[in-house]
C-alpha atoms as a PDB file:
ATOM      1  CA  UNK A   1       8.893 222.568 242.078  1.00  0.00           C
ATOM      2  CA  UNK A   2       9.010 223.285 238.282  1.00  0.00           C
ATOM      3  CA  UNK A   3      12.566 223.214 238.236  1.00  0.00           C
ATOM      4  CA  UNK A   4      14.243 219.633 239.591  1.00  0.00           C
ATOM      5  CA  UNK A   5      10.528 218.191 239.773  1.00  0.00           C
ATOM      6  CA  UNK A   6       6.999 218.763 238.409  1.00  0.00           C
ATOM      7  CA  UNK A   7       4.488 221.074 239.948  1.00  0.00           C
ATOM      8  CA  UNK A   8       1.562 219.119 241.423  1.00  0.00           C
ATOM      9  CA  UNK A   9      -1.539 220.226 242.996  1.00  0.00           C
ATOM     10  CA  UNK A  10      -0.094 219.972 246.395  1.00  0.00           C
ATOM     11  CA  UNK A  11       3.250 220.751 247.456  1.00  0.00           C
ATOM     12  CA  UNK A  12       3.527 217.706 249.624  1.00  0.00           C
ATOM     13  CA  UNK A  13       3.394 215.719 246.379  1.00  0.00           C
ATOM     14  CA  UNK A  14       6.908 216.988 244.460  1.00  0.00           C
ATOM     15  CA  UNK A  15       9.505 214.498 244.417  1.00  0.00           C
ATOM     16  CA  UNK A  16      12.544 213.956 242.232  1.00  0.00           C
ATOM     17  CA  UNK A  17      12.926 211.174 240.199  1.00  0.00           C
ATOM     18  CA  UNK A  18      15.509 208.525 240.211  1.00  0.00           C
ATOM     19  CA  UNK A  19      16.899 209.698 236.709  1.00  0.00           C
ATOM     20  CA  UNK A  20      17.051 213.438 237.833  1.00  0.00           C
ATOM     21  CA  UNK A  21      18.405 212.863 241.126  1.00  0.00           C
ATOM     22  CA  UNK A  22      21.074 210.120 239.657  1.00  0.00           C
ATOM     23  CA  UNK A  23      22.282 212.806 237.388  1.00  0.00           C
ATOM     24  CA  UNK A  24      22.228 215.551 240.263  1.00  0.00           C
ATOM     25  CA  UNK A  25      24.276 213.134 242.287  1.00  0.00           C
ATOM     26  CA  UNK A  26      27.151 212.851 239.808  1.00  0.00           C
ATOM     27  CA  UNK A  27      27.478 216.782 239.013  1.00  0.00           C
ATOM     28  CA  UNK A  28      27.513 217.300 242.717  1.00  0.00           C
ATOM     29  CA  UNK A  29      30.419 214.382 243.535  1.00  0.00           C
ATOM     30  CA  UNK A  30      32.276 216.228 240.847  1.00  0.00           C
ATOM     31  CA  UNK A  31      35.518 218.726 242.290  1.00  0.00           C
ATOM     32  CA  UNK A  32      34.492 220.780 239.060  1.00  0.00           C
ATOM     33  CA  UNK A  33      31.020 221.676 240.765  1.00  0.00           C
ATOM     34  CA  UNK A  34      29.245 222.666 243.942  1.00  0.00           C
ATOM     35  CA  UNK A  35      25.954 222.857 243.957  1.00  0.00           C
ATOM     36  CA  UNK A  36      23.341 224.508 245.949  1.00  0.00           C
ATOM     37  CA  UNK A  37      19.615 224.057 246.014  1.00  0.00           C
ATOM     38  CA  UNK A  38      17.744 227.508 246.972  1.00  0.00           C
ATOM     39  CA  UNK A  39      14.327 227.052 247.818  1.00  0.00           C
ATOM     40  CA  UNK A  40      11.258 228.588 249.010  1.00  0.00           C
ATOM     41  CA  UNK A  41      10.314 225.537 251.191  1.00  0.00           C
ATOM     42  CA  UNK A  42      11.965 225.421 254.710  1.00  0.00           C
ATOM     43  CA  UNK A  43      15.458 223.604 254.612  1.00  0.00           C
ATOM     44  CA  UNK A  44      14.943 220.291 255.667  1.00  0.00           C
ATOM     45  CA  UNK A  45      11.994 219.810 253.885  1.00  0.00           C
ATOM     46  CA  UNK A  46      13.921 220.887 250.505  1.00  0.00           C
ATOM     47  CA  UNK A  47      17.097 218.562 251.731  1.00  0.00           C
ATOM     48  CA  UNK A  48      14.391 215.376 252.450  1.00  0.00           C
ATOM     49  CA  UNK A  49      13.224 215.456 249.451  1.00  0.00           C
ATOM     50  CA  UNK A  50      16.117 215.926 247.012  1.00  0.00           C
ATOM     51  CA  UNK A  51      18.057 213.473 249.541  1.00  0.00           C
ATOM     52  CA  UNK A  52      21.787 214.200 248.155  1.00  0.00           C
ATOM     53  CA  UNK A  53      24.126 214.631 251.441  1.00  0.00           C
ATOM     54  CA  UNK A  54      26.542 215.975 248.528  1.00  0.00           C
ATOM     55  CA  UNK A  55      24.565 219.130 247.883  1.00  0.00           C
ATOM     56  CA  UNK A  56      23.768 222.492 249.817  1.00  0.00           C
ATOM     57  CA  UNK A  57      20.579 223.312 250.668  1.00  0.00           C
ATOM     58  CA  UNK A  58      19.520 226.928 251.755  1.00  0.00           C
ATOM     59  CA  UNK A  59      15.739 227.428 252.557  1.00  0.00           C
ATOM     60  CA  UNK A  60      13.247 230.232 252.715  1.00  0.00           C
ATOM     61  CA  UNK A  61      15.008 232.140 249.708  1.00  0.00           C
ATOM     62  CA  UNK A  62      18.444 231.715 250.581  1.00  0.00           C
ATOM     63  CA  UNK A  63      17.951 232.755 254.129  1.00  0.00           C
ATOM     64  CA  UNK A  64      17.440 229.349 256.132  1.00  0.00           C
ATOM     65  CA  UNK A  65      21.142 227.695 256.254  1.00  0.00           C
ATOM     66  CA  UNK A  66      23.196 230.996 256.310  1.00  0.00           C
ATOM     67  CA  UNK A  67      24.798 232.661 259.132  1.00  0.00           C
ATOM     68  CA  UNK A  68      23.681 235.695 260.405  1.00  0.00           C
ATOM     69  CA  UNK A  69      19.478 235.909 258.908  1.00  0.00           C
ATOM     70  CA  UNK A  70      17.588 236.230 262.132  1.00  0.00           C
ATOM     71  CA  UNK A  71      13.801 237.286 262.060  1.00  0.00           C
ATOM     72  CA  UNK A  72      12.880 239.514 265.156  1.00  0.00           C
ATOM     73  CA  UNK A  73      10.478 238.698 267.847  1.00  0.00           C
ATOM     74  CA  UNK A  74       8.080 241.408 266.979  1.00  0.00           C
ATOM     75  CA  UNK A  75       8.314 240.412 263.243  1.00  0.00           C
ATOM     76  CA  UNK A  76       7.582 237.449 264.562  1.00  0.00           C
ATOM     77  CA  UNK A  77       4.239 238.204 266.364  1.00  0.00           C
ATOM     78  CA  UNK A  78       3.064 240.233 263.053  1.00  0.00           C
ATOM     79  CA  UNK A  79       3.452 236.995 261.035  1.00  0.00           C
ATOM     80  CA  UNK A  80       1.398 235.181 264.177  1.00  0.00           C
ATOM     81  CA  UNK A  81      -1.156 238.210 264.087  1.00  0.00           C
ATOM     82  CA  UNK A  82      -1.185 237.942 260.176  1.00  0.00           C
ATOM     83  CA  UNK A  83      -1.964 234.020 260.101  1.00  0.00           C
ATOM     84  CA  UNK A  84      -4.961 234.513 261.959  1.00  0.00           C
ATOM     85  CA  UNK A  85      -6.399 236.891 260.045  1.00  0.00           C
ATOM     86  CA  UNK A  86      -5.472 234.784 256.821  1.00  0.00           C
ATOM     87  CA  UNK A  87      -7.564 231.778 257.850  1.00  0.00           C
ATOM     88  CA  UNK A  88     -10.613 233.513 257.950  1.00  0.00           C
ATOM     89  CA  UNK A  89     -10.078 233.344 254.362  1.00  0.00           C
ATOM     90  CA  UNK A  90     -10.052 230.351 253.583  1.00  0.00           C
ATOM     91  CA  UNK A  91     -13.933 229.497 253.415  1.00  0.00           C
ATOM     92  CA  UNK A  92     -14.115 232.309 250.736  1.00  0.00           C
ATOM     93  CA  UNK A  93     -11.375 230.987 248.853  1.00  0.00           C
ATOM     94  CA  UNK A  94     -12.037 226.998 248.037  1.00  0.00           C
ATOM     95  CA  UNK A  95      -8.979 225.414 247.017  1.00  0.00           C
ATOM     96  CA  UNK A  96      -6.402 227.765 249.103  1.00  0.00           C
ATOM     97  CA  UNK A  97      -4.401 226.648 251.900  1.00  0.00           C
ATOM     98  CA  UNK A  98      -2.291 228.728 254.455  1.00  0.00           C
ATOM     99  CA  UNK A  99       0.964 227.157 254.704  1.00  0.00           C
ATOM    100  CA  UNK A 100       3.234 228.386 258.238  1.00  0.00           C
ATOM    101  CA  UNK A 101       7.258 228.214 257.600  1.00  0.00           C
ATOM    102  CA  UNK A 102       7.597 229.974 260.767  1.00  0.00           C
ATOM    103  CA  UNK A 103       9.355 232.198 259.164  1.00  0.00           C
ATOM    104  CA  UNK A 104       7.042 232.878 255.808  1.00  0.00           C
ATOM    105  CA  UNK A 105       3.526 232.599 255.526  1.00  0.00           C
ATOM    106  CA  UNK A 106       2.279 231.337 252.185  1.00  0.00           C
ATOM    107  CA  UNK A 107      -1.037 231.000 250.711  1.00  0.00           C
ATOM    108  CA  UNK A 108      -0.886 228.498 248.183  1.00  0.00           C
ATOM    109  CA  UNK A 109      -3.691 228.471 245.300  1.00  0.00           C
ATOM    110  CA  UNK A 110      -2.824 225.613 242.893  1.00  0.00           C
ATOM    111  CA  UNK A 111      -5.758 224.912 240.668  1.00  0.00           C
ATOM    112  CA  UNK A 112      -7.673 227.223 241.835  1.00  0.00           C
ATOM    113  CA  UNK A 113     -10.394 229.319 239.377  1.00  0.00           C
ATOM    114  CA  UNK A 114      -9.504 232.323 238.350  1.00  0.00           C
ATOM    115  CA  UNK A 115     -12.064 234.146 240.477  1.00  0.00           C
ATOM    116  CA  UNK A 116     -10.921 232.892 243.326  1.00  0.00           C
ATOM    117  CA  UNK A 117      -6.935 233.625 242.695  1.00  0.00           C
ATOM    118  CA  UNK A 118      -8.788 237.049 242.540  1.00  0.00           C
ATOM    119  CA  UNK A 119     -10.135 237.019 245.479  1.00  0.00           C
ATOM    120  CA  UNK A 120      -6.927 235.560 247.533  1.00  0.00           C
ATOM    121  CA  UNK A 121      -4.658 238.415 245.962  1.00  0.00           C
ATOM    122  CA  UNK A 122      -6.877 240.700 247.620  1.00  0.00           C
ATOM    123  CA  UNK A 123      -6.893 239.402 250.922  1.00  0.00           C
ATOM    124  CA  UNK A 124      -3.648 238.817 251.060  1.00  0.00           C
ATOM    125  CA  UNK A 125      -2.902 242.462 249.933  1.00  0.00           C
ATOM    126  CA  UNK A 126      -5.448 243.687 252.563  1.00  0.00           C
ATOM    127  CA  UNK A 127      -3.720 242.111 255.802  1.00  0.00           C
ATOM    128  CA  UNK A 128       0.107 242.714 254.500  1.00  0.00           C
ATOM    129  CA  UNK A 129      -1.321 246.678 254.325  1.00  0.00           C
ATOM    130  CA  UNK A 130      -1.324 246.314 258.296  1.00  0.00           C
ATOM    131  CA  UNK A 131       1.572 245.134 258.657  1.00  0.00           C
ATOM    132  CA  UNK A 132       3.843 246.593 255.789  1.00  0.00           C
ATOM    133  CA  UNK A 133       6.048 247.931 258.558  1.00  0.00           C
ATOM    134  CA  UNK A 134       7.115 243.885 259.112  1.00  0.00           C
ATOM    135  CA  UNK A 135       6.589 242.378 256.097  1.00  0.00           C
ATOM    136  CA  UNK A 136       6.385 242.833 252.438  1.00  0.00           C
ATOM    137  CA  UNK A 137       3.952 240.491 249.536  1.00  0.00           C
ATOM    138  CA  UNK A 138       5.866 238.353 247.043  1.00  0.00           C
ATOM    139  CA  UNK A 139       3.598 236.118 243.793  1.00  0.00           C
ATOM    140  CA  UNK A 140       5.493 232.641 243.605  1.00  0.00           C
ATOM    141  CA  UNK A 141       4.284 230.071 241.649  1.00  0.00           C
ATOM    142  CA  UNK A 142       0.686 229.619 242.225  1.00  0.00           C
ATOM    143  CA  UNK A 143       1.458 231.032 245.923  1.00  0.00           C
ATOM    144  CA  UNK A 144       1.755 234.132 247.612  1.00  0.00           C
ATOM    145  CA  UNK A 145       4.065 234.614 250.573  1.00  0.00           C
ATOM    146  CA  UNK A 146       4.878 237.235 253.002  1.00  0.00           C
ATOM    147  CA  UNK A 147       8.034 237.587 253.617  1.00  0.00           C
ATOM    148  CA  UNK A 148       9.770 239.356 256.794  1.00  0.00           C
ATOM    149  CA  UNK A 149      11.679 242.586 256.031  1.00  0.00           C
ATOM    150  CA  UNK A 150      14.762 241.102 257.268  1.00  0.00           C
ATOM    151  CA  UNK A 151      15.259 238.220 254.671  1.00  0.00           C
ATOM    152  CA  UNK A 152      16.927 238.478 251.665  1.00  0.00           C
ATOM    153  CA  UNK A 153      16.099 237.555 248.336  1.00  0.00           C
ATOM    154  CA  UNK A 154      17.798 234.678 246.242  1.00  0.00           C
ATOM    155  CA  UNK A 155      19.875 237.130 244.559  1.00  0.00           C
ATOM    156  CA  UNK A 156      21.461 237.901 247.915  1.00  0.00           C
ATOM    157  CA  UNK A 157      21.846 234.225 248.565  1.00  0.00           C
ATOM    158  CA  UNK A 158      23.743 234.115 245.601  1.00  0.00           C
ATOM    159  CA  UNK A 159      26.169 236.792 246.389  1.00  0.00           C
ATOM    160  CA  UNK A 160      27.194 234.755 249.567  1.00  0.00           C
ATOM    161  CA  UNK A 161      27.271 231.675 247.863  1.00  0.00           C
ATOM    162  CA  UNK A 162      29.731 232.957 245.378  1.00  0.00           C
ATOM    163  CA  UNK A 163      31.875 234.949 247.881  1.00  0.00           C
ATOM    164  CA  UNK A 164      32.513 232.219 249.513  1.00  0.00           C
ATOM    165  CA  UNK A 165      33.613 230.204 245.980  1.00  0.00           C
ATOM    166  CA  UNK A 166      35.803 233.031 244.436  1.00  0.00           C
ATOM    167  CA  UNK A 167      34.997 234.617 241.861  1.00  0.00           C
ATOM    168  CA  UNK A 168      36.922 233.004 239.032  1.00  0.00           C
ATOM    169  CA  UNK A 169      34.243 230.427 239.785  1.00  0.00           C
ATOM    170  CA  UNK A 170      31.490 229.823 236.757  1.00  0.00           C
ATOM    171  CA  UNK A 171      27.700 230.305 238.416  1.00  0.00           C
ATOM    172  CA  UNK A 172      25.253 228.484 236.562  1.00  0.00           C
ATOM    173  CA  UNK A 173      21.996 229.397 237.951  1.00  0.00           C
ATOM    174  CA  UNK A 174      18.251 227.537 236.789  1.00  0.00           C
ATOM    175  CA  UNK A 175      15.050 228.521 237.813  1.00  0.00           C
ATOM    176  CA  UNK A 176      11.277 229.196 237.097  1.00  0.00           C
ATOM    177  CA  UNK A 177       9.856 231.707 239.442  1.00  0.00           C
ATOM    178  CA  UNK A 178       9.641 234.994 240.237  1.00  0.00           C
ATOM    179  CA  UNK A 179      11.396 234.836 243.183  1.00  0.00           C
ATOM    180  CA  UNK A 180      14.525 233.647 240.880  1.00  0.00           C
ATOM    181  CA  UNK A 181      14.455 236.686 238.801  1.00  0.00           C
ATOM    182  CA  UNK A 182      16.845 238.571 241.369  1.00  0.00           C
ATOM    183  CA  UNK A 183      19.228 236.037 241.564  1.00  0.00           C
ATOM    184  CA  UNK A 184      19.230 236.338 237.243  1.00  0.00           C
ATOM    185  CA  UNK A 185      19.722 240.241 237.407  1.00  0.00           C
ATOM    186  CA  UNK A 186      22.714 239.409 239.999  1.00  0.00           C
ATOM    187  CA  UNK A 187      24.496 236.891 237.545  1.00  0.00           C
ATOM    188  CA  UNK A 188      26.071 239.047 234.907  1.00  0.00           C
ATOM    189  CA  UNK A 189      28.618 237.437 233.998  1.00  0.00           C
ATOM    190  CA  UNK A 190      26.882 233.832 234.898  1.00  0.00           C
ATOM    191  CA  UNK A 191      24.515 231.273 232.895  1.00  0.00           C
ATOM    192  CA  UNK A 192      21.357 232.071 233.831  1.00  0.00           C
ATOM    193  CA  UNK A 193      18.615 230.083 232.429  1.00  0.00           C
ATOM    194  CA  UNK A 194      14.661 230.305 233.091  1.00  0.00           C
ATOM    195  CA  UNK A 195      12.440 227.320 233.237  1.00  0.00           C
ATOM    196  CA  UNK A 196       9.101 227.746 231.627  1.00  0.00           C
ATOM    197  CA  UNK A 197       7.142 229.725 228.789  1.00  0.00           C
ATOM    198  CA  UNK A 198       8.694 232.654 227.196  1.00  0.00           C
ATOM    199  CA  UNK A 199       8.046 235.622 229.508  1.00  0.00           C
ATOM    200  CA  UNK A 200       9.858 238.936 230.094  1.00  0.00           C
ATOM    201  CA  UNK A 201      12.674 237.717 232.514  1.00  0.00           C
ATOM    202  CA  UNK A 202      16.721 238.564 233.603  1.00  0.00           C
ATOM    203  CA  UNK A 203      17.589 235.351 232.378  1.00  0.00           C
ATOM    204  CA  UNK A 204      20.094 234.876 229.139  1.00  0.00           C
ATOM    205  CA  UNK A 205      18.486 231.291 228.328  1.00  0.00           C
ATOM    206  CA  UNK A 206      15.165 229.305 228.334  1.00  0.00           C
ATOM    207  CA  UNK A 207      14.428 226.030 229.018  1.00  0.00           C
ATOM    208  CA  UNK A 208      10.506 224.935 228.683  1.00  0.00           C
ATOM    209  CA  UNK A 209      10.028 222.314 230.969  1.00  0.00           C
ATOM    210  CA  UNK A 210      11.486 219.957 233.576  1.00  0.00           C
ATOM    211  CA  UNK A 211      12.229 217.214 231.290  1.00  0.00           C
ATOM    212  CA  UNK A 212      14.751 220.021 229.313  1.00  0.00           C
ATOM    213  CA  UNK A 213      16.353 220.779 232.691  1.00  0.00           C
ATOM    214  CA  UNK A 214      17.210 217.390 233.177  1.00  0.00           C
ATOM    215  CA  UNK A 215      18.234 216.860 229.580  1.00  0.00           C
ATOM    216  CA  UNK A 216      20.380 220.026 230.703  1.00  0.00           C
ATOM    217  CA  UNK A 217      22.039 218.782 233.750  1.00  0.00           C
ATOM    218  CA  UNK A 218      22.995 215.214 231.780  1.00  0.00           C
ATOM    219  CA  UNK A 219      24.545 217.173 228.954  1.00  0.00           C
ATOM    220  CA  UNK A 220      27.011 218.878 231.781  1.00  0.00           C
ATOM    221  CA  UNK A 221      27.376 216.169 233.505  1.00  0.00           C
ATOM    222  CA  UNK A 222      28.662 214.165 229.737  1.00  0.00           C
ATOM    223  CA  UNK A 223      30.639 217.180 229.438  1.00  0.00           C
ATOM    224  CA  UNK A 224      32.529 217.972 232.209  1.00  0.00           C
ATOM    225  CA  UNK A 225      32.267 216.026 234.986  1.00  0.00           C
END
Protein backbone atom coordinates (compact mmCIF):
# COMPACT_ATOMS: atom_id res chain seq x y z
CA UNK A 1 0.00 0.00 0.00
CA UNK A 2 1.51 3.30 -1.34
CA UNK A 3 4.25 1.59 -2.85
CA UNK A 4 3.15 -1.32 -5.64
CA UNK A 5 -0.61 -0.06 -5.17
CA UNK A 6 -2.67 2.94 -3.97
CA UNK A 7 -3.71 3.50 -0.42
CA UNK A 8 -7.49 3.16 -0.04
CA UNK A 9 -9.69 3.65 2.83
CA UNK A 10 -9.61 0.06 3.70
CA UNK A 11 -6.85 -2.24 3.48
CA UNK A 12 -8.95 -5.00 2.06
CA UNK A 13 -9.33 -2.77 -1.00
CA UNK A 14 -5.36 -2.53 -2.37
CA UNK A 15 -4.75 -4.43 -5.36
CA UNK A 16 -2.12 -4.23 -8.07
CA UNK A 17 -2.86 -3.48 -11.37
CA UNK A 18 -2.37 -5.46 -14.46
CA UNK A 19 0.31 -2.90 -15.81
CA UNK A 20 2.26 -2.89 -12.43
CA UNK A 21 2.11 -6.44 -11.82
CA UNK A 22 3.01 -7.26 -15.73
CA UNK A 23 6.08 -5.22 -15.24
CA UNK A 24 6.84 -6.85 -11.69
CA UNK A 25 6.52 -10.18 -13.40
CA UNK A 26 9.25 -9.58 -15.99
CA UNK A 27 11.96 -8.01 -13.46
CA UNK A 28 11.29 -10.97 -11.27
CA UNK A 29 11.67 -13.85 -14.30
CA UNK A 30 14.88 -12.01 -14.92
CA UNK A 31 18.44 -14.11 -13.59
CA UNK A 32 19.67 -10.37 -13.16
CA UNK A 33 17.03 -9.86 -10.23
CA UNK A 34 15.37 -11.38 -7.21
CA UNK A 35 12.92 -9.74 -5.73
CA UNK A 36 11.30 -9.69 -2.42
CA UNK A 37 8.13 -8.06 -1.24
CA UNK A 38 8.39 -7.02 2.65
CA UNK A 39 5.25 -6.19 4.08
CA UNK A 40 3.42 -5.28 7.09
CA UNK A 41 0.37 -7.47 6.17
CA UNK A 42 0.65 -11.22 7.12
CA UNK A 43 2.35 -13.32 4.26
CA UNK A 44 -0.22 -14.85 2.41
CA UNK A 45 -2.31 -12.07 2.36
CA UNK A 46 0.70 -9.90 0.77
CA UNK A 47 1.52 -13.09 -1.71
CA UNK A 48 -2.59 -13.24 -2.74
CA UNK A 49 -2.65 -10.16 -3.67
CA UNK A 50 0.51 -9.40 -5.66
CA UNK A 51 -0.05 -13.11 -7.11
CA UNK A 52 3.63 -13.56 -8.72
CA UNK A 53 4.82 -17.31 -7.73
CA UNK A 54 8.24 -15.70 -9.07
CA UNK A 55 8.67 -13.35 -6.15
CA UNK A 56 9.45 -13.66 -2.28
CA UNK A 57 7.22 -12.60 0.06
CA UNK A 58 8.17 -12.01 3.81
CA UNK A 59 5.30 -10.72 6.11
CA UNK A 60 4.92 -8.88 9.37
CA UNK A 61 8.18 -6.71 8.68
CA UNK A 62 10.37 -9.22 7.39
CA UNK A 63 9.64 -11.65 10.12
CA UNK A 64 6.77 -13.99 8.66
CA UNK A 65 8.67 -16.33 5.95
CA UNK A 66 12.13 -16.48 7.71
CA UNK A 67 13.57 -19.15 9.73
CA UNK A 68 14.10 -18.85 13.15
CA UNK A 69 11.35 -15.51 14.28
CA UNK A 70 9.21 -17.19 16.86
CA UNK A 71 6.89 -15.01 19.16
CA UNK A 72 6.62 -16.54 22.77
CA UNK A 73 3.57 -17.84 24.41
CA UNK A 74 3.48 -15.22 27.05
CA UNK A 75 4.09 -12.49 24.37
CA UNK A 76 1.48 -14.04 23.01
CA UNK A 77 -1.17 -13.72 25.82
CA UNK A 78 -0.04 -9.84 26.25
CA UNK A 79 -1.05 -9.23 22.60
CA UNK A 80 -4.52 -11.34 23.55
CA UNK A 81 -4.75 -9.21 26.88
CA UNK A 82 -3.88 -6.01 24.78
CA UNK A 83 -6.70 -6.64 22.02
CA UNK A 84 -9.25 -6.60 24.51
CA UNK A 85 -8.50 -3.66 26.00
CA UNK A 86 -8.12 -2.00 22.43
CA UNK A 87 -11.74 -2.66 21.44
CA UNK A 88 -13.14 -0.80 24.06
CA UNK A 89 -11.87 1.88 21.97
CA UNK A 90 -13.35 1.71 19.26
CA UNK A 91 -16.80 3.49 20.07
CA UNK A 92 -14.63 6.57 21.02
CA UNK A 93 -12.75 6.46 17.98
CA UNK A 94 -15.32 6.37 14.76
CA UNK A 95 -13.58 5.31 11.80
CA UNK A 96 -10.79 2.97 13.60
CA UNK A 97 -10.62 -0.63 13.29
CA UNK A 98 -8.47 -3.21 15.30
CA UNK A 99 -6.91 -5.42 12.89
CA UNK A 100 -5.38 -9.13 14.65
CA UNK A 101 -2.18 -10.59 12.59
CA UNK A 102 -1.76 -12.91 15.36
CA UNK A 103 1.30 -11.83 15.60
CA UNK A 104 0.79 -7.73 15.42
CA UNK A 105 -2.03 -5.87 16.48
CA UNK A 106 -2.83 -2.83 14.38
CA UNK A 107 -5.21 -0.09 14.74
CA UNK A 108 -5.84 1.26 11.50
CA UNK A 109 -7.27 5.01 11.21
CA UNK A 110 -7.59 5.82 7.47
CA UNK A 111 -9.67 8.90 7.03
CA UNK A 112 -10.15 9.48 10.16
CA UNK A 113 -10.42 13.41 11.68
CA UNK A 114 -7.74 14.65 13.15
CA UNK A 115 -9.26 14.61 16.63
CA UNK A 116 -9.84 11.35 16.58
CA UNK A 117 -6.16 10.14 15.24
CA UNK A 118 -5.60 12.10 18.57
CA UNK A 119 -7.45 10.30 20.52
CA UNK A 120 -6.34 6.64 19.09
CA UNK A 121 -2.53 7.62 19.63
CA UNK A 122 -3.39 7.94 23.10
CA UNK A 123 -5.02 4.85 23.71
CA UNK A 124 -2.87 3.00 22.02
CA UNK A 125 0.09 4.57 23.99
CA UNK A 126 -1.89 3.94 27.25
CA UNK A 127 -2.31 -0.02 26.91
CA UNK A 128 1.35 -0.62 25.20
CA UNK A 129 2.55 1.29 28.77
CA UNK A 130 1.29 -2.11 30.42
CA UNK A 131 2.77 -4.13 28.51
CA UNK A 132 6.13 -2.45 27.33
CA UNK A 133 7.87 -5.46 28.83
CA UNK A 134 6.24 -7.53 25.54
CA UNK A 135 5.78 -5.18 23.11
CA UNK A 136 6.85 -1.91 21.76
CA UNK A 137 4.40 1.04 19.52
CA UNK A 138 5.33 1.61 15.87
CA UNK A 139 3.16 4.81 13.47
CA UNK A 140 2.70 3.11 9.92
CA UNK A 141 0.81 4.62 7.46
CA UNK A 142 -2.40 5.76 8.84
CA UNK A 143 -1.97 2.69 11.43
CA UNK A 144 -0.42 1.98 14.53
CA UNK A 145 0.86 -1.47 15.42
CA UNK A 146 2.34 -3.17 18.31
CA UNK A 147 4.83 -5.11 17.61
CA UNK A 148 6.34 -8.12 19.83
CA UNK A 149 9.87 -7.53 21.19
CA UNK A 150 11.09 -10.46 19.40
CA UNK A 151 10.52 -9.32 15.70
CA UNK A 152 12.76 -7.55 13.77
CA UNK A 153 12.48 -4.63 11.77
CA UNK A 154 12.72 -4.49 7.83
CA UNK A 155 16.18 -3.43 8.08
CA UNK A 156 16.96 -6.78 9.67
CA UNK A 157 14.99 -8.51 6.98
CA UNK A 158 17.19 -6.99 4.69
CA UNK A 159 20.39 -8.09 6.18
CA UNK A 160 19.18 -11.79 5.73
CA UNK A 161 17.93 -11.24 2.48
CA UNK A 162 21.24 -10.02 1.28
CA UNK A 163 23.37 -12.60 3.18
CA UNK A 164 21.88 -15.00 1.60
CA UNK A 165 22.52 -13.14 -2.13
CA UNK A 166 26.25 -12.15 -1.57
CA UNK A 167 27.21 -9.19 -1.27
CA UNK A 168 28.54 -8.20 -4.67
CA UNK A 169 24.79 -8.23 -5.22
CA UNK A 170 23.11 -4.54 -6.06
CA UNK A 171 20.00 -3.96 -3.35
CA UNK A 172 17.56 -1.73 -4.68
CA UNK A 173 15.17 -1.06 -1.99
CA UNK A 174 11.51 1.22 -2.49
CA UNK A 175 9.31 2.18 0.06
CA UNK A 176 6.96 4.79 1.76
CA UNK A 177 6.66 4.20 5.42
CA UNK A 178 8.16 4.54 8.44
CA UNK A 179 8.65 1.19 9.04
CA UNK A 180 11.01 1.27 5.74
CA UNK A 181 13.25 3.86 7.11
CA UNK A 182 15.49 1.08 8.86
CA UNK A 183 15.85 -0.92 6.04
CA UNK A 184 17.17 2.75 4.16
CA UNK A 185 19.74 3.43 7.07
CA UNK A 186 20.90 -0.40 6.49
CA UNK A 187 21.50 0.10 2.62
CA UNK A 188 24.66 2.12 2.38
CA UNK A 189 25.96 1.20 -0.34
CA UNK A 190 22.31 0.32 -2.00
CA UNK A 191 19.55 2.44 -4.01
CA UNK A 192 17.30 3.40 -1.66
CA UNK A 193 14.41 5.36 -2.78
CA UNK A 194 11.29 6.78 -0.70
CA UNK A 195 7.82 6.93 -2.04
CA UNK A 196 5.90 10.00 -1.15
CA UNK A 197 6.26 13.84 -0.21
CA UNK A 198 9.56 15.21 0.66
CA UNK A 199 10.13 14.41 4.35
CA UNK A 200 13.28 13.94 6.47
CA UNK A 201 14.13 10.23 5.57
CA UNK A 202 17.46 7.60 5.13
CA UNK A 203 16.63 7.33 1.69
CA UNK A 204 19.17 8.68 -1.26
CA UNK A 205 16.09 9.16 -3.79
CA UNK A 206 12.38 10.22 -3.99
CA UNK A 207 9.75 9.13 -5.90
CA UNK A 208 6.17 11.01 -5.33
CA UNK A 209 3.69 8.62 -6.06
CA UNK A 210 2.79 5.11 -7.21
CA UNK A 211 2.41 5.91 -10.74
CA UNK A 212 6.50 7.09 -10.54
CA UNK A 213 7.28 3.71 -8.96
CA UNK A 214 5.88 1.98 -11.69
CA UNK A 215 7.33 4.33 -14.27
CA UNK A 216 10.50 3.21 -12.13
CA UNK A 217 10.27 -0.46 -12.28
CA UNK A 218 9.51 -0.25 -16.39
CA UNK A 219 12.58 1.88 -16.87
CA UNK A 220 14.72 -1.20 -15.16
CA UNK A 221 12.99 -3.55 -16.57
CA UNK A 222 13.85 -1.58 -20.48
CA UNK A 223 17.19 -1.47 -19.08
CA UNK A 224 18.37 -4.48 -17.88
CA UNK A 225 16.32 -7.19 -17.93
Amino acid sequence: DGTLAKLRPKPDDVWLDSGIRRTLAAIAKSSRFRVTVISGRRQHDVAARIGLSSVRYLGLHGSEGRPGVAVSAGTRHALSMANSLLEDLVPYCPGVWIENKKDILAVHFRDTPEPVQARTEHFVRRVADRFTHFVRVARGKKVWELIPHELEDKGAAVRHELRAMGWLAVPVYVGDDAGDEPAFETLHRGITVRVGGASKSHAQYRLANVRQVRMFLERLRKELV
